[in-house]
Protein backbone atom coordinates (compact mmCIF):
# COMPACT_ATOMS: atom_id res chain seq x y z
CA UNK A 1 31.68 17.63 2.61
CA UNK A 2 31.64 21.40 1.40
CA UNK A 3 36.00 21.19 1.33
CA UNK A 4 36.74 17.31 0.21
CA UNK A 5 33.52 16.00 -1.46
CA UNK A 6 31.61 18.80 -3.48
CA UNK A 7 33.96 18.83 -6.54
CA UNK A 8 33.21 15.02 -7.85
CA UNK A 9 29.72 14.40 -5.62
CA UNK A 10 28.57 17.89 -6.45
CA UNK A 11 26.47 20.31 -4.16
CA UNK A 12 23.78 18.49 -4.14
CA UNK A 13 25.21 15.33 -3.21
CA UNK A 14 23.45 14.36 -6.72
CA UNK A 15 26.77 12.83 -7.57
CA UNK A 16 27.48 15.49 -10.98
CA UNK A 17 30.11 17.75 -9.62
CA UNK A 18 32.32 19.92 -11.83
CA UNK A 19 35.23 17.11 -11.67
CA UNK A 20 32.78 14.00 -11.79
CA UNK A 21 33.24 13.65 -15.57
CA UNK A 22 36.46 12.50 -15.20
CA UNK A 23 35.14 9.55 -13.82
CA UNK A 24 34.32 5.38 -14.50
CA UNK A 25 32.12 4.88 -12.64
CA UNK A 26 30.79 8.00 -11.59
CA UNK A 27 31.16 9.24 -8.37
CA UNK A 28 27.91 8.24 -5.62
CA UNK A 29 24.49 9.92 -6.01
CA UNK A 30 23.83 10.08 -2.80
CA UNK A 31 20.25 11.04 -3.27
CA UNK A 32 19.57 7.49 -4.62
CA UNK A 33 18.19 4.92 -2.31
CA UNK A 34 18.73 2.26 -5.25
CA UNK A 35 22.31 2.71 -5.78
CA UNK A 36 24.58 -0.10 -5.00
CA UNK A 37 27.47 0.29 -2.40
CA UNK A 38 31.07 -1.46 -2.84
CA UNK A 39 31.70 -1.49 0.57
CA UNK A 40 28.07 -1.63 2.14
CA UNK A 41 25.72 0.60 3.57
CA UNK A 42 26.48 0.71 7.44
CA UNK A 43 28.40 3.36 9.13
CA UNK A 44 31.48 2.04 9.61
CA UNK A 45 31.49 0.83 6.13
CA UNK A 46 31.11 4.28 4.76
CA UNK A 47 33.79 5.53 7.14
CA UNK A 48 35.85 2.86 5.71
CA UNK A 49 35.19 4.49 2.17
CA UNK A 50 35.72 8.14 3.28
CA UNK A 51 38.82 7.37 5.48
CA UNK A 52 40.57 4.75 3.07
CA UNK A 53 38.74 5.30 -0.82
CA UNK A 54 37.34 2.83 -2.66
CA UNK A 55 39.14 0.51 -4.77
CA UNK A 56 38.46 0.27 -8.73
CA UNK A 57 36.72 3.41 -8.29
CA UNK A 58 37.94 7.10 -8.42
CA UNK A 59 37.40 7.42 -4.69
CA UNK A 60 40.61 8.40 -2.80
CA UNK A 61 40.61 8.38 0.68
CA UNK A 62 40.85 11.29 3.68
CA UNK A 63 41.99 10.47 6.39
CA UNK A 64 45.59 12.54 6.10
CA UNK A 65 43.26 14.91 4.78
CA UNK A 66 40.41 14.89 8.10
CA UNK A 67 40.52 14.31 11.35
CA UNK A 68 38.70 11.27 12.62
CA UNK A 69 36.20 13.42 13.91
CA UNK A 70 35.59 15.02 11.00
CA UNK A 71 35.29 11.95 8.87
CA UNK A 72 32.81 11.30 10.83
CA UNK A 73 30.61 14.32 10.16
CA UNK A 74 31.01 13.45 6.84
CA UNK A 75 29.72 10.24 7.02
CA UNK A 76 26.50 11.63 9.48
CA UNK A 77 25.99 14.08 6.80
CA UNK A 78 25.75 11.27 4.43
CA UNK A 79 23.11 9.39 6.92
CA UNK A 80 20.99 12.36 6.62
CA UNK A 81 20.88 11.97 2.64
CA UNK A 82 17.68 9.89 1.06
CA UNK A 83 20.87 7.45 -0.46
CA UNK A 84 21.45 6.32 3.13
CA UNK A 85 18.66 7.32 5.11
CA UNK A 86 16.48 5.43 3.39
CA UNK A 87 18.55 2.33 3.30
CA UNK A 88 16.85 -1.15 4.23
CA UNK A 89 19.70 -2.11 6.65
């Protein structure tokens, strides 16, 4: 998260990083329970999203960028956020 994520989703995963303005829509808050997610909540979903991006959105994907393995810490570092971890599903 620290190397790939922090300069649109910001530090504090509060979705204002330095490069975030450049953005429609904003990158995720991923401190926000209430946000809605293009490609769904569940953990292979959000793999999906890290790995491949998200389409009509600024999200690019990682995976020439990350090992599997590490996608996957990002996405259990997203889990431990209130944007996830509090999700209904």
């Amino acid at each position: 998260y620290q190397v790939h994520c922090v300069a649109c989703h910001g530090a504090a995963a509060d979705g204002k990083g330095p490069a975030a303005v450049a953005f429609t829509p904003a990158p995720r808050n991923f401190l926000d329970p209430d946000e809605k997610w293009t490609l769904g909540r569940g953990s292979e979903q959000v793999f999906a999203a890290v790995a491949k991006g998200v389409p009509g959105t600024g999200m690019a994907g990682f995976s020439a960028a990350m090992s599997e393995s590490e996608l996957w810490d990002v996405v259990r570092y997203l889990e431990s956020l209130p944007g996830l971890s509090g999700r209904a599903d």
